[in-house]
PDB file of N, CA and C in Angstrom:
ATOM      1  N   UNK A   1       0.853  -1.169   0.000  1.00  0.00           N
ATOM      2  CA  UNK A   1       0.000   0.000   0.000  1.00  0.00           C
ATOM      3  C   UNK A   1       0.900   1.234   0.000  1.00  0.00           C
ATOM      4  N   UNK A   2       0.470   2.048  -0.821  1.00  0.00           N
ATOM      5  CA  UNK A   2       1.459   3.137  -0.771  1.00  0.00           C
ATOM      6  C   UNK A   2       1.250   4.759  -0.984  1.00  0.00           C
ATOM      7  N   UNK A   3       1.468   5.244   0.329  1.00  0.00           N
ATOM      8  CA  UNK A   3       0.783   6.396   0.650  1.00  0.00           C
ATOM      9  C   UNK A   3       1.638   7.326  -0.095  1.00  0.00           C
ATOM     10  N   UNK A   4       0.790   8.575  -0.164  1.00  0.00           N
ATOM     11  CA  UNK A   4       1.233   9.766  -0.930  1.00  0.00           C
ATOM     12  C   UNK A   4       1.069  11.152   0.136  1.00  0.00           C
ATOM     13  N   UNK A   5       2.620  11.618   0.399  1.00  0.00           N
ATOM     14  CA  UNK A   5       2.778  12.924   0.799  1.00  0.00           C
ATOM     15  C   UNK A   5       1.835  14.276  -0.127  1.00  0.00           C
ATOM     16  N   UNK A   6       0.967  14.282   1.013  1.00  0.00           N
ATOM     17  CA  UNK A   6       0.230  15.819  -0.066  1.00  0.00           C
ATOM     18  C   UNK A   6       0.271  17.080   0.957  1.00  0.00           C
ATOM     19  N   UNK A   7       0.896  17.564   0.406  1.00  0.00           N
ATOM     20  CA  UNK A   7       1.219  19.559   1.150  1.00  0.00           C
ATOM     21  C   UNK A   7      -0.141  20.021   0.900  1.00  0.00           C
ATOM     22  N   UNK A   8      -1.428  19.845   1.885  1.00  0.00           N
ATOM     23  CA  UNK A   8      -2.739  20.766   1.849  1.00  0.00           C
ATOM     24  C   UNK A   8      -3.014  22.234   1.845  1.00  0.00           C
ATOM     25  N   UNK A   9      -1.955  23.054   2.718  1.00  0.00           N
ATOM     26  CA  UNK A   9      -2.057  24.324   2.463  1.00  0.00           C
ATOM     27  C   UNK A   9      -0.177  24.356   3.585  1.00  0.00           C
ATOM     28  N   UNK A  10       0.468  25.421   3.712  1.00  0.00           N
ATOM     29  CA  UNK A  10       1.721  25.556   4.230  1.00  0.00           C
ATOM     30  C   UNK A  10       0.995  25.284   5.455  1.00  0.00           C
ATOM     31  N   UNK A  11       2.159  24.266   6.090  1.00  0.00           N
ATOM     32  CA  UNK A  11       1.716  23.509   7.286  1.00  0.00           C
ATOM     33  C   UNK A  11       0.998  22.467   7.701  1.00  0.00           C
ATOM     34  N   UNK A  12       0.288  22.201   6.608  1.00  0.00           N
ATOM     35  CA  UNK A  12      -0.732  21.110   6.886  1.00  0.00           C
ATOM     36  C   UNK A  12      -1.014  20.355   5.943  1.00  0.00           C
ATOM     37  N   UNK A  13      -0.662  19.077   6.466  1.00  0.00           N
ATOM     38  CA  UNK A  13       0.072  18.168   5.518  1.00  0.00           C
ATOM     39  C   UNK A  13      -0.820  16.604   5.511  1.00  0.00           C
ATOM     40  N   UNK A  14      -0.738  15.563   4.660  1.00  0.00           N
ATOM     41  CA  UNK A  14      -1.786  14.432   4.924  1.00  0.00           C
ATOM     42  C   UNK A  14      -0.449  13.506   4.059  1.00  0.00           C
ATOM     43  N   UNK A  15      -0.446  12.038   4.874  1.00  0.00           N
ATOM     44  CA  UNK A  15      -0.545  10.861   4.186  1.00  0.00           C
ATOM     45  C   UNK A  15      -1.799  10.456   3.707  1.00  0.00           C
ATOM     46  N   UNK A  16      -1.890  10.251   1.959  1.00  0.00           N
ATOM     47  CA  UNK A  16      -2.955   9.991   1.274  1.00  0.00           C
ATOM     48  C   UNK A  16      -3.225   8.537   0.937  1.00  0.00           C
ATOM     49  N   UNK A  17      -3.892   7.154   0.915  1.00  0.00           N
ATOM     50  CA  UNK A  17      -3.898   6.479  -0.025  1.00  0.00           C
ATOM     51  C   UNK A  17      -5.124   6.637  -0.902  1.00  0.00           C
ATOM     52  N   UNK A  18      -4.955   6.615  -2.330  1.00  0.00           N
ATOM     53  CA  UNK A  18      -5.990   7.197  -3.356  1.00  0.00           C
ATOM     54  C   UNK A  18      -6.175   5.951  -4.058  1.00  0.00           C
ATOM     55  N   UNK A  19      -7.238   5.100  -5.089  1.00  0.00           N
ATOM     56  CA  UNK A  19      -7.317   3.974  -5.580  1.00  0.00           C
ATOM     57  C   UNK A  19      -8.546   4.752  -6.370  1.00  0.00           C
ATOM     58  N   UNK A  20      -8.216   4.677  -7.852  1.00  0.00           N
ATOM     59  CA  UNK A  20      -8.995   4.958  -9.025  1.00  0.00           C
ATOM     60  C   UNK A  20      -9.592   6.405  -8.922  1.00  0.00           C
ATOM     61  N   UNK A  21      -8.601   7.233  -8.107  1.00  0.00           N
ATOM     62  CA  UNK A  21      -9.566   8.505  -8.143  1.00  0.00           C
ATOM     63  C   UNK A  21     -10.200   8.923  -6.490  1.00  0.00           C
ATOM     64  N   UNK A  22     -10.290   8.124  -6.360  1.00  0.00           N
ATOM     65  CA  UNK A  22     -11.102   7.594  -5.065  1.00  0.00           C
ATOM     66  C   UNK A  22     -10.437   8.367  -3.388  1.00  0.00           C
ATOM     67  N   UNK A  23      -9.841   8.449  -2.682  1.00  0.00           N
ATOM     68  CA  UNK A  23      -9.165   9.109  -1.245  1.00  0.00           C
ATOM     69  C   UNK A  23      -9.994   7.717  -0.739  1.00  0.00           C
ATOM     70  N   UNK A  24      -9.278   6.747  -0.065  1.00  0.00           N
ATOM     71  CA  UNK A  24     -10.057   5.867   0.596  1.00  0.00           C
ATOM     72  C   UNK A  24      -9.276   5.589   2.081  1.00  0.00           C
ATOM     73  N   UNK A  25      -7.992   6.643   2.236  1.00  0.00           N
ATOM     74  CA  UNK A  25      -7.718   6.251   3.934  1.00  0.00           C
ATOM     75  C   UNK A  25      -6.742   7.767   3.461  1.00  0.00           C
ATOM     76  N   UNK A  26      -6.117   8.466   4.706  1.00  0.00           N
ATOM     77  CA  UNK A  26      -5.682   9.249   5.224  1.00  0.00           C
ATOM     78  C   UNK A  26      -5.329   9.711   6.403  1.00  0.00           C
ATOM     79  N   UNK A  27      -3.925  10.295   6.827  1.00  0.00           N
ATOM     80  CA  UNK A  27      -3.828  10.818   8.220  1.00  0.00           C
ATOM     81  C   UNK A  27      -3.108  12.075   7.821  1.00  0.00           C
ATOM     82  N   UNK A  28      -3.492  13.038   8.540  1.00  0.00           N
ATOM     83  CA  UNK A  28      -3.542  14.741   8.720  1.00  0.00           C
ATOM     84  C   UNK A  28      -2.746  15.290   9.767  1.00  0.00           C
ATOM     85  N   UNK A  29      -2.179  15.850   9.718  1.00  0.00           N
ATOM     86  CA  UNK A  29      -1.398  17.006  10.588  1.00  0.00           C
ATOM     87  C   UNK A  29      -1.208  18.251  10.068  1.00  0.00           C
ATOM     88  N   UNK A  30      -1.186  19.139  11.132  1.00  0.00           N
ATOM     89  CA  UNK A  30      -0.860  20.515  10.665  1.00  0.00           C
ATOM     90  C   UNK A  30       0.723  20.712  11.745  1.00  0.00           C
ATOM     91  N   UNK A  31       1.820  20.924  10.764  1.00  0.00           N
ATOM     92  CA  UNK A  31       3.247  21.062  12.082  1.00  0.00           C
ATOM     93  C   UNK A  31       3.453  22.542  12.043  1.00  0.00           C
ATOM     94  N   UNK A  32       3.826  22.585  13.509  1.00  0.00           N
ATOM     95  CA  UNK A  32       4.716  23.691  14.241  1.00  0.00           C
ATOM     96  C   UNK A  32       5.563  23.474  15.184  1.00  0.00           C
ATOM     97  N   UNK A  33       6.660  24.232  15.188  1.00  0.00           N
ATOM     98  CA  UNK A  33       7.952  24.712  15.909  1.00  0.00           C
ATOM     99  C   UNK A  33       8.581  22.901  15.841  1.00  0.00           C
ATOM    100  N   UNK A  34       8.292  22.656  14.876  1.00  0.00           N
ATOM    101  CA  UNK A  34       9.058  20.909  14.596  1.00  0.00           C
ATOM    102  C   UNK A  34       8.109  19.636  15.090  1.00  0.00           C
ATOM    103  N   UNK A  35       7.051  20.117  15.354  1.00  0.00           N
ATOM    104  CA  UNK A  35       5.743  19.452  16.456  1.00  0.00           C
ATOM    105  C   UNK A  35       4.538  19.095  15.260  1.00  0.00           C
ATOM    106  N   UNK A  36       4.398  17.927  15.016  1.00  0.00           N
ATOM    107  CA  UNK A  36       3.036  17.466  13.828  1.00  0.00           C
ATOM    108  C   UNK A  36       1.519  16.784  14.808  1.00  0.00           C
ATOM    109  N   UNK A  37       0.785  17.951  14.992  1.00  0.00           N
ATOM    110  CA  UNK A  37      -0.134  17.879  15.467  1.00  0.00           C
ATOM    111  C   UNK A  37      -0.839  16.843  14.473  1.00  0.00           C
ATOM    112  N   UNK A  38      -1.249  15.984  14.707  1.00  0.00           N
ATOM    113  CA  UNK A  38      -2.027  14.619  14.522  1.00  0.00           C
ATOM    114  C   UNK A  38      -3.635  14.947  14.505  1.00  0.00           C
ATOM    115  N   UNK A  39      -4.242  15.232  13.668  1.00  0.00           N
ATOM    116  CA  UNK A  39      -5.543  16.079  14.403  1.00  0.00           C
ATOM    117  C   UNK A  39      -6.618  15.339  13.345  1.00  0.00           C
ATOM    118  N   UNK A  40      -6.618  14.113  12.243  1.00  0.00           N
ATOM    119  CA  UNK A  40      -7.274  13.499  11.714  1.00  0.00           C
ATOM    120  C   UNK A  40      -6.891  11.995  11.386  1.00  0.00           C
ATOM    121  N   UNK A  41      -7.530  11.268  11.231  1.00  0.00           N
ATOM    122  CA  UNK A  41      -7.394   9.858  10.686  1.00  0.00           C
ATOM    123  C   UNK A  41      -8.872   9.667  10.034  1.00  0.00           C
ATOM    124  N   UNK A  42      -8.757   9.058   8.854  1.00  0.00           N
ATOM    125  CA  UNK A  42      -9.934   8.398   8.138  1.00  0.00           C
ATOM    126  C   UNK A  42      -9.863   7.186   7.372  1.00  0.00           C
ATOM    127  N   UNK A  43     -10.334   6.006   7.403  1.00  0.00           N
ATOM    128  CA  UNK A  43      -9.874   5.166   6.577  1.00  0.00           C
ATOM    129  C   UNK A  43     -11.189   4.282   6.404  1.00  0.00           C
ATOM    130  N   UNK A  44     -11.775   4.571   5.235  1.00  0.00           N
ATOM    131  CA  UNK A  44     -12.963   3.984   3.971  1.00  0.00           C
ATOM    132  C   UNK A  44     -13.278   2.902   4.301  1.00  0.00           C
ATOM    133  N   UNK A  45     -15.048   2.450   4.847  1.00  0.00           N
ATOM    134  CA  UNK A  45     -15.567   1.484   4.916  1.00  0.00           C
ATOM    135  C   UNK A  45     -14.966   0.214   4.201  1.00  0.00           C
ATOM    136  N   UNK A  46     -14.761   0.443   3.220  1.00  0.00           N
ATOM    137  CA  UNK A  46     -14.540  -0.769   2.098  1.00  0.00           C
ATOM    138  C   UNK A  46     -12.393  -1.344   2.525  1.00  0.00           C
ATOM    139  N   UNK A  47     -12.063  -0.622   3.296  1.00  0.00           N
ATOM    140  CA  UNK A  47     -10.763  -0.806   3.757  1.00  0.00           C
ATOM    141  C   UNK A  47     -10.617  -0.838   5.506  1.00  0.00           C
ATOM    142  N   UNK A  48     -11.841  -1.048   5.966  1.00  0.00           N
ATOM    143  CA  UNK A  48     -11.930  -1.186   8.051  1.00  0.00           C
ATOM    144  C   UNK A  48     -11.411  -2.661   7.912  1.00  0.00           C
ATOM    145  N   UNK A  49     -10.647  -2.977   9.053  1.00  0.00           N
ATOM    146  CA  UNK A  49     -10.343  -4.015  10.006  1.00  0.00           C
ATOM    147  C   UNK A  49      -9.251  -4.868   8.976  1.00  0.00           C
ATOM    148  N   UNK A  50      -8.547  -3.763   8.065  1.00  0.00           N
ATOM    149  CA  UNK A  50      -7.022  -4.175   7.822  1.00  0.00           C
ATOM    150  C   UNK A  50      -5.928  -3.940   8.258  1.00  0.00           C
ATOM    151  N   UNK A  51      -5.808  -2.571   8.927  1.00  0.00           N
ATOM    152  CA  UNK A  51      -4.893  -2.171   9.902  1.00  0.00           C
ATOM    153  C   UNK A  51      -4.212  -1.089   9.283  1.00  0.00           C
ATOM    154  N   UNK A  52      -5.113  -0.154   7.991  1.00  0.00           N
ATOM    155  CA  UNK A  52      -4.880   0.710   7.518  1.00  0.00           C
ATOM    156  C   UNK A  52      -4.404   1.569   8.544  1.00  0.00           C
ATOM    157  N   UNK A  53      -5.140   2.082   9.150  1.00  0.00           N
ATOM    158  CA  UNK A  53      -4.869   3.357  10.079  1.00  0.00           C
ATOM    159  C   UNK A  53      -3.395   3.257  10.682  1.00  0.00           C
ATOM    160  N   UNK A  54      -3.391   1.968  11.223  1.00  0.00           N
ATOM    161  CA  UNK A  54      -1.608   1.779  11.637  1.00  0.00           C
ATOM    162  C   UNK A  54      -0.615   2.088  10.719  1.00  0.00           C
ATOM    163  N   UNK A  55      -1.040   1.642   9.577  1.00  0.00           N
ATOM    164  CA  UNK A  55       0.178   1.406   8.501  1.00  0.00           C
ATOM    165  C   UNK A  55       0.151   2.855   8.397  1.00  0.00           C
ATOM    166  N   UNK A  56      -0.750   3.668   8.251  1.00  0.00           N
ATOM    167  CA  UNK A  56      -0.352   4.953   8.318  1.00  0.00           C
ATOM    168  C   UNK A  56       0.011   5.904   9.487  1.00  0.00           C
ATOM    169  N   UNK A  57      -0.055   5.651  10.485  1.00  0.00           N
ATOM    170  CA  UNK A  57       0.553   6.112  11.486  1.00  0.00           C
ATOM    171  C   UNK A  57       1.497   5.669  11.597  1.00  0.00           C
ATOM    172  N   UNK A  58       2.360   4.513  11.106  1.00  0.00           N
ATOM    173  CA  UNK A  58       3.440   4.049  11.147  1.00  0.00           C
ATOM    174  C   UNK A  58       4.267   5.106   9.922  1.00  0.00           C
ATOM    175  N   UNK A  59       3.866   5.280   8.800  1.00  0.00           N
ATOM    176  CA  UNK A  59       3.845   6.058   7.759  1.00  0.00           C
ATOM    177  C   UNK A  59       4.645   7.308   8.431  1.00  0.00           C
ATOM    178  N   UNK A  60       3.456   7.824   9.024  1.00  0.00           N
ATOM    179  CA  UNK A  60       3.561   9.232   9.479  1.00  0.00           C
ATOM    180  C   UNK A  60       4.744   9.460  10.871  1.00  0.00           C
ATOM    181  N   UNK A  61       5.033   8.223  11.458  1.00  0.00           N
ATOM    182  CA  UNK A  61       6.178   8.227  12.286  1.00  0.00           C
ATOM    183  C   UNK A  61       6.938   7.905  12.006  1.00  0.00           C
ATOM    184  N   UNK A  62       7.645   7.515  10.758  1.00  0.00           N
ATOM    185  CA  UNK A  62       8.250   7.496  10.088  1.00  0.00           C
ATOM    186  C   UNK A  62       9.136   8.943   9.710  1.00  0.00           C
ATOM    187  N   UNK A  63       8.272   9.575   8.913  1.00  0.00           N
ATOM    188  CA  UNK A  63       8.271  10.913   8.382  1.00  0.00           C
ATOM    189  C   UNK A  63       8.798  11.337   9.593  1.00  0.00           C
ATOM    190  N   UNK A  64       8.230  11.340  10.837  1.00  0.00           N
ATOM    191  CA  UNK A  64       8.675  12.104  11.589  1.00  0.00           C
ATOM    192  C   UNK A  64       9.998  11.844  12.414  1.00  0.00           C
ATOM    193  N   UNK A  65      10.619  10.942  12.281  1.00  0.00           N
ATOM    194  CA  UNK A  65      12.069  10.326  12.428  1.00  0.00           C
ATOM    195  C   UNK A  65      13.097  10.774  11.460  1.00  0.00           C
ATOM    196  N   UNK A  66      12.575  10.445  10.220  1.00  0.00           N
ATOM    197  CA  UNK A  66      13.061  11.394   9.453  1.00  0.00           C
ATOM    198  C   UNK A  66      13.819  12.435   9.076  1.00  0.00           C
ATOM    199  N   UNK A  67      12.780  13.472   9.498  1.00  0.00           N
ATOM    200  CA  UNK A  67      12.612  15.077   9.360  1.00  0.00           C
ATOM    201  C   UNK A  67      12.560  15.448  11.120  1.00  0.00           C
ATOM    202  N   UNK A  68      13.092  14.253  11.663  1.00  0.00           N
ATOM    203  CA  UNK A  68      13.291  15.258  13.736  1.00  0.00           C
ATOM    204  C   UNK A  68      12.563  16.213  13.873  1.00  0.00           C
ATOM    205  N   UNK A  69      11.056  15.366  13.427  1.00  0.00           N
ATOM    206  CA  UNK A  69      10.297  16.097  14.316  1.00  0.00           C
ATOM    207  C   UNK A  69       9.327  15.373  15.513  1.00  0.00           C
ATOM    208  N   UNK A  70       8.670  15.499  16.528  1.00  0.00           N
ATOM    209  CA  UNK A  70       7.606  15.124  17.063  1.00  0.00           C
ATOM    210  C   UNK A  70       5.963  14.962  16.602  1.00  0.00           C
ATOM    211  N   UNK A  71       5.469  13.921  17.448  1.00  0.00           N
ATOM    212  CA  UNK A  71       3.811  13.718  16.837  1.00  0.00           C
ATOM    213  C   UNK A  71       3.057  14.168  18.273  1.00  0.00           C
ATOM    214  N   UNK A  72       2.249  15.126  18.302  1.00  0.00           N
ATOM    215  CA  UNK A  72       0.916  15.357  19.238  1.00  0.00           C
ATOM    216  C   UNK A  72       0.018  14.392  18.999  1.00  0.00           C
ATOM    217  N   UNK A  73      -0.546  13.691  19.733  1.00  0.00           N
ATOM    218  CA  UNK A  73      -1.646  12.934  19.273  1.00  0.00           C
ATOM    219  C   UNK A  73      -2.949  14.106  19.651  1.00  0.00           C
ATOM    220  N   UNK A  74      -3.663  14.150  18.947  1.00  0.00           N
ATOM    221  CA  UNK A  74      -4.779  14.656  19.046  1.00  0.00           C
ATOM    222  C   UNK A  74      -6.281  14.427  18.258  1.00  0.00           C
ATOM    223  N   UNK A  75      -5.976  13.748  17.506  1.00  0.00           N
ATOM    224  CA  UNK A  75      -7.313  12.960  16.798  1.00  0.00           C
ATOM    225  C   UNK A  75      -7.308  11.142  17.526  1.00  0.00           C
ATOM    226  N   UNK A  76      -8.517  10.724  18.047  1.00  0.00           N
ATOM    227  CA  UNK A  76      -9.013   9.363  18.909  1.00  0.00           C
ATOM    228  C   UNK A  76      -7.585   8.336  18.381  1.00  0.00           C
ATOM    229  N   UNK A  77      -7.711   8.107  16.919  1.00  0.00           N
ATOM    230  CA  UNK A  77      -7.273   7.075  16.782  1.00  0.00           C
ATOM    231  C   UNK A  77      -6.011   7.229  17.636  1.00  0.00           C
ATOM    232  N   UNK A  78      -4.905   7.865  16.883  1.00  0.00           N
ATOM    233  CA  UNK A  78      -3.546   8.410  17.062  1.00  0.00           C
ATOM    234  C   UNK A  78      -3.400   8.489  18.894  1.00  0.00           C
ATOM    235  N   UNK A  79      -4.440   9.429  19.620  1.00  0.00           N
ATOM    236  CA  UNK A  79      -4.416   9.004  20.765  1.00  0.00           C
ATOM    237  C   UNK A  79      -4.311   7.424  21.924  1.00  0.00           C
ATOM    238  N   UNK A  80      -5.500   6.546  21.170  1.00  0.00           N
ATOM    239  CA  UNK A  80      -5.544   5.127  21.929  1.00  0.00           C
ATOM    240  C   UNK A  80      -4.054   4.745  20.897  1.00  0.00           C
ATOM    241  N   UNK A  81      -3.691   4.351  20.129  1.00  0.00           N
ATOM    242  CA  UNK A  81      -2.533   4.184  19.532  1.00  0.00           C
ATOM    243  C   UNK A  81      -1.464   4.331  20.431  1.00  0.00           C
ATOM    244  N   UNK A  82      -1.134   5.618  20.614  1.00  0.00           N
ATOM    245  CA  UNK A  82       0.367   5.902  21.777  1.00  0.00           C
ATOM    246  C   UNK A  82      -0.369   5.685  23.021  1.00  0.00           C
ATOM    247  N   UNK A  83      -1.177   5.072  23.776  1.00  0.00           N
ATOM    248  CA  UNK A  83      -1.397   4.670  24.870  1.00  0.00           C
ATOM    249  C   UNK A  83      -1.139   3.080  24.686  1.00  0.00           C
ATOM    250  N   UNK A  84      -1.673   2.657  23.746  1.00  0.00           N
ATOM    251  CA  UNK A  84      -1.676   1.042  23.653  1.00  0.00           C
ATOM    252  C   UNK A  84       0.149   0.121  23.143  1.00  0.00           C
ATOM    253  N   UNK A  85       0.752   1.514  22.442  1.00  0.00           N
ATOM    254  CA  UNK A  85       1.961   1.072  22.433  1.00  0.00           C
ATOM    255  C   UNK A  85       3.213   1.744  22.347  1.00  0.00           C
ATOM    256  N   UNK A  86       4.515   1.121  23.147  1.00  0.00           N
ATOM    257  CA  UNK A  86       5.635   2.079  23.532  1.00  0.00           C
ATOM    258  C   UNK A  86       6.361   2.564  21.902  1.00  0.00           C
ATOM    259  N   UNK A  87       5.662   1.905  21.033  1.00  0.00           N
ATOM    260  CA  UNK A  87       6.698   1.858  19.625  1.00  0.00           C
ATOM    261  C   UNK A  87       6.699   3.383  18.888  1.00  0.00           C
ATOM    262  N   UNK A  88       6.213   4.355  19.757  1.00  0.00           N
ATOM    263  CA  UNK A  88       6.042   5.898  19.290  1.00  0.00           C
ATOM    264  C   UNK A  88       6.699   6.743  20.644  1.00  0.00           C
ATOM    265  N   UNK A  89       7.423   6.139  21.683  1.00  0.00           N
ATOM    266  CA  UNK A  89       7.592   6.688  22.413  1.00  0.00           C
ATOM    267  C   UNK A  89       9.301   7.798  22.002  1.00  0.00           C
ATOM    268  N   UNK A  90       9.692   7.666  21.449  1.00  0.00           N
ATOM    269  CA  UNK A  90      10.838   8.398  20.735  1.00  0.00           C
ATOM    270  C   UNK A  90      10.471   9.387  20.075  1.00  0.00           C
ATOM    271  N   UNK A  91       9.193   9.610  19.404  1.00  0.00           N
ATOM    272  CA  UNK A  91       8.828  11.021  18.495  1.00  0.00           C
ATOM    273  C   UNK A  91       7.368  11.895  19.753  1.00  0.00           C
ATOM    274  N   UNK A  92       7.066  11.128  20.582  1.00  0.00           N
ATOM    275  CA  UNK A  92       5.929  11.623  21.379  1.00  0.00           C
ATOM    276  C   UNK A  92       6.541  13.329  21.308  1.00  0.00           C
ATOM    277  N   UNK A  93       5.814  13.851  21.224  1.00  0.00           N
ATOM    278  CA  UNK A  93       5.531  15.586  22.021  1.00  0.00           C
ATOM    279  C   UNK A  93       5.425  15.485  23.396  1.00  0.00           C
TER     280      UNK A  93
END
């Protein structure tokens, strides 16, 4: 599966996966002072209970290892996520 970096407006940024046109999963941040506020996750009926959302939060912590920056959790998923596991504890805010 293979997500696409899209620059939404300066600062606010999404891992995309797109299929025929389609946006069928995504995770959103808007960053400051090196800090990627986490503030959406969505991922398309027709793609629940594959483990999309991880693969993209994995995605997106990635990026943020990267580019040394930190993740805020602030959208549900991203939140129970860094509670349920230590494997984000190196980029936490």
């Amino acid at each position: 599966m293979d997500f696409k970096l899209i620059e939404k407006s300066p600062k606010h940024f999404a891992f995309e996966y797109v299929q025929e046109g389609e946006k069928l999963a995504e995770i959103e941040w808007v960053e400051n002072n090196h800090i990627m506020d986490m503030n959406h996750t969505y991922v398309s009926n027709a793609l629940r209970g594959q483990g999309v959302a991880k693969k993209l939060l994995d995605r997106a912590a990635d990026y943020a290892r990267e580019n040394d920056l930190r993740m805020n959790a602030i959208c549900s998923y991203v939140v129970s996520a860094f509670e349920k596991s230590e494997a984000y504890n190196d980029i936490k805010a």
